[in-house]
PDB file of N, CA and C in Angstrom:
ATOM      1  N   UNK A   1       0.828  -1.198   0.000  1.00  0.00           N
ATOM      2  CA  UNK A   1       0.000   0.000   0.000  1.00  0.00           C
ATOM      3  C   UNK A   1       0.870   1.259   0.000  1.00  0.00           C
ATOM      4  N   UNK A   2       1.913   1.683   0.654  1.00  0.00           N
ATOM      5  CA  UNK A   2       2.520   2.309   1.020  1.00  0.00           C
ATOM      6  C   UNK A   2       3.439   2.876  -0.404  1.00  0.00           C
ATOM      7  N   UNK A   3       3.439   1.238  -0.578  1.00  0.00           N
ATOM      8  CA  UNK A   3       4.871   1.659  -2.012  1.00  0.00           C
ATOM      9  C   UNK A   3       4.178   2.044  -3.318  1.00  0.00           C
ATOM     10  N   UNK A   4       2.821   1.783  -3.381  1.00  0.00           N
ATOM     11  CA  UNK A   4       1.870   2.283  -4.435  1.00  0.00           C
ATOM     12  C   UNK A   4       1.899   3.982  -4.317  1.00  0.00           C
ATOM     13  N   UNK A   5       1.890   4.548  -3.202  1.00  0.00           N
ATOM     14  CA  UNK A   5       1.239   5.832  -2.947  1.00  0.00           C
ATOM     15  C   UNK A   5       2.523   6.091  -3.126  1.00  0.00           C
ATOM     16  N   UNK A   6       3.871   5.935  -2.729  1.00  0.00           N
ATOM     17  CA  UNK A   6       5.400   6.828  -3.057  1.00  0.00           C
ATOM     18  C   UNK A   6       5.389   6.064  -4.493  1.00  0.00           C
ATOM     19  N   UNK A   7       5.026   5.326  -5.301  1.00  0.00           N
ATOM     20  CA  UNK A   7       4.983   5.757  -6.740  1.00  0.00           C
ATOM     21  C   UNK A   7       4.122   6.482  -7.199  1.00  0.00           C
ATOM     22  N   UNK A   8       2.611   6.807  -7.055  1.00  0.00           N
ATOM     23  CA  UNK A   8       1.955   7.780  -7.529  1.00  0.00           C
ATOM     24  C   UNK A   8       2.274   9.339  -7.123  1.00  0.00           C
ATOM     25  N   UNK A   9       2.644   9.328  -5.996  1.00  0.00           N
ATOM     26  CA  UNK A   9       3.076  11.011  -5.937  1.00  0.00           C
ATOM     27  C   UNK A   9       4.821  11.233  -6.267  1.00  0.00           C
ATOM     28  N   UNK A  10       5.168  10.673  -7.444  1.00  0.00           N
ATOM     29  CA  UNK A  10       6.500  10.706  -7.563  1.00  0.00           C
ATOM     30  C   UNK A  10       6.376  11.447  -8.947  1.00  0.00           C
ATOM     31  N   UNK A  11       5.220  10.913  -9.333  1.00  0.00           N
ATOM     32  CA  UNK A  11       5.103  11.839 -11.368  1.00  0.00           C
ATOM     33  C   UNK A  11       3.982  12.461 -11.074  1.00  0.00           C
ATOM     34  N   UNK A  12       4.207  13.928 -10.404  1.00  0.00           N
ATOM     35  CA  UNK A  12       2.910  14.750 -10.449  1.00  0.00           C
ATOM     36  C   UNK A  12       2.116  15.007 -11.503  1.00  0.00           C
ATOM     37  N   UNK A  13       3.021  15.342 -12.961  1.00  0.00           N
ATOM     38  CA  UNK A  13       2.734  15.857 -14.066  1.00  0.00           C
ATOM     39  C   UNK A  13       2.380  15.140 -14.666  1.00  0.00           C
ATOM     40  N   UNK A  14       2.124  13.537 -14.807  1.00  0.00           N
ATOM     41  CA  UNK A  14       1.779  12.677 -15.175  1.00  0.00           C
ATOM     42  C   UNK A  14       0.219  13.052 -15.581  1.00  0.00           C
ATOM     43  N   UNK A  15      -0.666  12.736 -13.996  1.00  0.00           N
ATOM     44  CA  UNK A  15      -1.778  12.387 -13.920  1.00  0.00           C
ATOM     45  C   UNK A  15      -2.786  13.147 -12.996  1.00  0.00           C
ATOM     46  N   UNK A  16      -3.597  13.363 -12.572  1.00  0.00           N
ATOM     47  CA  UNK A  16      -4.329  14.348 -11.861  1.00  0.00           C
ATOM     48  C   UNK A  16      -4.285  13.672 -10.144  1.00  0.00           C
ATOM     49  N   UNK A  17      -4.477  12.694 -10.293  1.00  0.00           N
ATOM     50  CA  UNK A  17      -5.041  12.318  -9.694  1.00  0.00           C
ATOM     51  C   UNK A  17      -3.524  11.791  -8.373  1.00  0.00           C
ATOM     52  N   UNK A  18      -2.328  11.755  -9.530  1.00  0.00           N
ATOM     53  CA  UNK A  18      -1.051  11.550  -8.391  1.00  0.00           C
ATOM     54  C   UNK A  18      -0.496  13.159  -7.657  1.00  0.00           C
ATOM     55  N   UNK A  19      -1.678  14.071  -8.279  1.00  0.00           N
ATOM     56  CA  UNK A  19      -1.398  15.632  -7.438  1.00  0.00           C
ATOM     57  C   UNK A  19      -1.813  15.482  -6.345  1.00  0.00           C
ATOM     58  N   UNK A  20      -3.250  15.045  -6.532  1.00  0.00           N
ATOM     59  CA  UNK A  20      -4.578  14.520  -5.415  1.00  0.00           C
ATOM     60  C   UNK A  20      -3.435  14.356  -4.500  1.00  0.00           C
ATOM     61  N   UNK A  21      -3.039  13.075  -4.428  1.00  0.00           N
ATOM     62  CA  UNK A  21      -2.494  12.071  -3.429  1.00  0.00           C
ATOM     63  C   UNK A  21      -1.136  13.232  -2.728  1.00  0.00           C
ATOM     64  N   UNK A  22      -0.538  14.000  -3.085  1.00  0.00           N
ATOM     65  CA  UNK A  22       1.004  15.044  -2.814  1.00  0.00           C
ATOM     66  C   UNK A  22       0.004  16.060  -2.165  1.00  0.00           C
ATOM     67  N   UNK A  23      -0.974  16.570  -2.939  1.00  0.00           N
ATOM     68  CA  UNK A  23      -1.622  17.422  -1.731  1.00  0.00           C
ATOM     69  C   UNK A  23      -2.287  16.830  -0.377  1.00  0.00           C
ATOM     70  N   UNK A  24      -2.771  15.888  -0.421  1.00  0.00           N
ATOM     71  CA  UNK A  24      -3.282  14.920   0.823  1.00  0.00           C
ATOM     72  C   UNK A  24      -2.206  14.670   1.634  1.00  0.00           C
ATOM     73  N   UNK A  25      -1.065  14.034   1.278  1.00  0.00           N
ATOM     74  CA  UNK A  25      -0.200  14.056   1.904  1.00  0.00           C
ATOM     75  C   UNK A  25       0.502  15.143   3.312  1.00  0.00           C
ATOM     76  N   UNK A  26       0.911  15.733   2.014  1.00  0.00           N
ATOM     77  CA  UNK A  26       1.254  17.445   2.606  1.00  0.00           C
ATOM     78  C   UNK A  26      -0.006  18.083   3.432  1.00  0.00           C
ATOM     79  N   UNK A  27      -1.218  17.946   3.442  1.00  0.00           N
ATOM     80  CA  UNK A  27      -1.858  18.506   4.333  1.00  0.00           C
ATOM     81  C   UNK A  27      -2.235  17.650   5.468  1.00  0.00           C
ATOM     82  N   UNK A  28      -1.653  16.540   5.310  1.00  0.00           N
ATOM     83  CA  UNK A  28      -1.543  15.382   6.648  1.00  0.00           C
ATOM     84  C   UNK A  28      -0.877  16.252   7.574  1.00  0.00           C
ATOM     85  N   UNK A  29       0.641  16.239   6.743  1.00  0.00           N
ATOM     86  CA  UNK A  29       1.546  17.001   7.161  1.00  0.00           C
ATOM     87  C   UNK A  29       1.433  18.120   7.990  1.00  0.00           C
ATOM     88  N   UNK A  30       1.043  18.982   7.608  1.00  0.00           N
ATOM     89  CA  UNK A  30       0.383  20.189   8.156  1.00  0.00           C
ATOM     90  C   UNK A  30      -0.388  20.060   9.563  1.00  0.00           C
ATOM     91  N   UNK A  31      -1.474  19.282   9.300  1.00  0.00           N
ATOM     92  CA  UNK A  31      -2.481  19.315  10.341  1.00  0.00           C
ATOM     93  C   UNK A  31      -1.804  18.395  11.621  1.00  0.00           C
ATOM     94  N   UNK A  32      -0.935  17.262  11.318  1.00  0.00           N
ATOM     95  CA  UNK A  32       0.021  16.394  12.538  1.00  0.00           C
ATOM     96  C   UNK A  32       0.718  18.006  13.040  1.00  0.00           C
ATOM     97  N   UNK A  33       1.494  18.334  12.370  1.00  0.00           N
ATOM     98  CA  UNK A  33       2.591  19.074  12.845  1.00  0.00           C
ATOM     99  C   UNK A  33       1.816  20.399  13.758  1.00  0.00           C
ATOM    100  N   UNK A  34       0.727  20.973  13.389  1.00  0.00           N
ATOM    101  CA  UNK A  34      -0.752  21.609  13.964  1.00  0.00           C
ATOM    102  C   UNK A  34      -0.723  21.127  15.403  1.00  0.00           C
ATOM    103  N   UNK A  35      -1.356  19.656  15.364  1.00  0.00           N
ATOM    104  CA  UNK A  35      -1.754  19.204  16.316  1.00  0.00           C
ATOM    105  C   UNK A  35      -0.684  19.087  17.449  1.00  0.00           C
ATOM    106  N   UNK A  36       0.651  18.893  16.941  1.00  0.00           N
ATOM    107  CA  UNK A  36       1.867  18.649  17.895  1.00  0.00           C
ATOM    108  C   UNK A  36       2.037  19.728  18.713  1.00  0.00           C
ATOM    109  N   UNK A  37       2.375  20.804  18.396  1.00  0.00           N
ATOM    110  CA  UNK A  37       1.993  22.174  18.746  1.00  0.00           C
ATOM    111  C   UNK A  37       1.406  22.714  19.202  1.00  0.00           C
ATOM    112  N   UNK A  38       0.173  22.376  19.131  1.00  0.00           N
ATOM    113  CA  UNK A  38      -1.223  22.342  20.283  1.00  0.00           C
ATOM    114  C   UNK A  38      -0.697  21.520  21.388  1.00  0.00           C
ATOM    115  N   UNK A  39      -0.072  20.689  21.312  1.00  0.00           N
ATOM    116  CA  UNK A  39      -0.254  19.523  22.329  1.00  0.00           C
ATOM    117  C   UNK A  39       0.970  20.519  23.568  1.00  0.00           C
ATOM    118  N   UNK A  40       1.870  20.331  22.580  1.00  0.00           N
ATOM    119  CA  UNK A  40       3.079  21.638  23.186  1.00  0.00           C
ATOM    120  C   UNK A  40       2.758  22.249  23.955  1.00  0.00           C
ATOM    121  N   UNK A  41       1.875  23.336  23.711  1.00  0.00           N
ATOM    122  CA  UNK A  41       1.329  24.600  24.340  1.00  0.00           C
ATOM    123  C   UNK A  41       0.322  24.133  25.753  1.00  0.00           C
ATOM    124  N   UNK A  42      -0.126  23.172  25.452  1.00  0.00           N
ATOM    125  CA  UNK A  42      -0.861  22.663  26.599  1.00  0.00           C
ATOM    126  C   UNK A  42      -0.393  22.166  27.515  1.00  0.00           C
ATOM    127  N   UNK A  43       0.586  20.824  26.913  1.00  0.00           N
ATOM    128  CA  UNK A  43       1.856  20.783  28.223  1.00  0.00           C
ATOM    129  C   UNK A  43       2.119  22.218  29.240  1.00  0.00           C
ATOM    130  N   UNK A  44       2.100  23.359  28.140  1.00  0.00           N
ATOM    131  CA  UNK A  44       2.925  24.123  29.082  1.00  0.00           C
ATOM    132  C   UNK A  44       2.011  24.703  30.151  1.00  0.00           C
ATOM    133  N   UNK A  45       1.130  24.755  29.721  1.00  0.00           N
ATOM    134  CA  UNK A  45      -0.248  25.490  30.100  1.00  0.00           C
ATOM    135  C   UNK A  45      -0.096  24.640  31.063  1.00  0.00           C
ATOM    136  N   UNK A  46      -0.625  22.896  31.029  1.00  0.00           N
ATOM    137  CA  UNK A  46      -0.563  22.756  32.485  1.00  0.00           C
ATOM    138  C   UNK A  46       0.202  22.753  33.064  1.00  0.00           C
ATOM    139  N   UNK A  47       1.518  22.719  33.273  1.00  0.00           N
ATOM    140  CA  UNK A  47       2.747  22.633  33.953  1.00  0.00           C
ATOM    141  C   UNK A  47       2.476  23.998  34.851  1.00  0.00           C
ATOM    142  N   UNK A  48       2.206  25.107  34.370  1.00  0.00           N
ATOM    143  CA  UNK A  48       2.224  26.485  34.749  1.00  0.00           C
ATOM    144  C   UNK A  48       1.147  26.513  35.613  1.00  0.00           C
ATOM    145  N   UNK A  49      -0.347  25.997  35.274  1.00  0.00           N
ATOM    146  CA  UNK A  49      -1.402  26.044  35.970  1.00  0.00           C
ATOM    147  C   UNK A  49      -1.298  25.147  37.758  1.00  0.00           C
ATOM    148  N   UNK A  50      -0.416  23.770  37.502  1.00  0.00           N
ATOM    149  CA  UNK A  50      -0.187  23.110  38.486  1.00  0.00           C
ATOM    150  C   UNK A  50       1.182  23.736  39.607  1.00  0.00           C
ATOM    151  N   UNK A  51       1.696  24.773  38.961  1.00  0.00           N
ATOM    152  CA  UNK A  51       2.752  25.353  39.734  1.00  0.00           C
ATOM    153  C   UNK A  51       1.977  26.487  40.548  1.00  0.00           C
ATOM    154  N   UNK A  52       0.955  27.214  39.945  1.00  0.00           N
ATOM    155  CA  UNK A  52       0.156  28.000  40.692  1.00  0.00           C
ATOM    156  C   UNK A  52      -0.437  27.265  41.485  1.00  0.00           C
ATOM    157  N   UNK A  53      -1.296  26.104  41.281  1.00  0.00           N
ATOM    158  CA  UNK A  53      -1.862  25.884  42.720  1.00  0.00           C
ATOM    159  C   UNK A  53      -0.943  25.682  43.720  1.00  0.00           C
ATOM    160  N   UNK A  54       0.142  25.174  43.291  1.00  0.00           N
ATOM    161  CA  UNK A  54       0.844  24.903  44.063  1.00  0.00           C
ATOM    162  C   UNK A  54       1.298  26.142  45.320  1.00  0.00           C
ATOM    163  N   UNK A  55       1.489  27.169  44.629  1.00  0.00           N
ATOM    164  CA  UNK A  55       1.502  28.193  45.071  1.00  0.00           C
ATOM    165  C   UNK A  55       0.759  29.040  45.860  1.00  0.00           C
ATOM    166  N   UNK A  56      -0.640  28.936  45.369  1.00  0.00           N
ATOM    167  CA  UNK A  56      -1.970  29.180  46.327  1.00  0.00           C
ATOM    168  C   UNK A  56      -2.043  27.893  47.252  1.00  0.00           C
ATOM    169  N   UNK A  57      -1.789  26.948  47.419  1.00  0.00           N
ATOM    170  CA  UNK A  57      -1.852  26.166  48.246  1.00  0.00           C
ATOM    171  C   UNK A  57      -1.165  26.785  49.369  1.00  0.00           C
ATOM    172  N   UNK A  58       0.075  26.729  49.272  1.00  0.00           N
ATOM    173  CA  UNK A  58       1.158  27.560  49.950  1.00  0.00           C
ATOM    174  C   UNK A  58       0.876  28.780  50.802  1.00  0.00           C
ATOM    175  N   UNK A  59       0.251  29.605  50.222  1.00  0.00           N
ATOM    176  CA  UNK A  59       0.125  30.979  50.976  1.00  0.00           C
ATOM    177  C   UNK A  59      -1.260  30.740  51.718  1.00  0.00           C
ATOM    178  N   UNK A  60      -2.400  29.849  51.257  1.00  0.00           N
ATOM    179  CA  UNK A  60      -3.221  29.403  52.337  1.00  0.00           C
ATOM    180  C   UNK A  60      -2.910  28.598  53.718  1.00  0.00           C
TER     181      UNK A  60
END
């Protein structure tokens, strides 16, 4: 399956339909690398949020 799809997006100019498959790809691409980044930011978010309670814990 795999080795079908890296031969169809290898001759863009070929066929329409091996563009299809290079843009699908690439916007896989996109939206993983999206999502990683999100995930990132949230790590940090909670890391930061759990250091504050920590902190209000503290001064209570």
């Amino acid at each position: 399956m795999d080795e079908n799809m890296q031969v169809t997006t290898q001759n863009t100019d070929d066929n329409g339909s091996s563009s299809f498959f290079l843009k699908r790809k690439r916007r896989n691409n996109e939206v993983q690398k999206r999502h990683y980044e999100k995930m990132a930011c949230f790590d940090q978010f909670l890391k930061l949020y759990k250091q504050s309670l920590k902190l209000k814990a503290k001064k209570q």
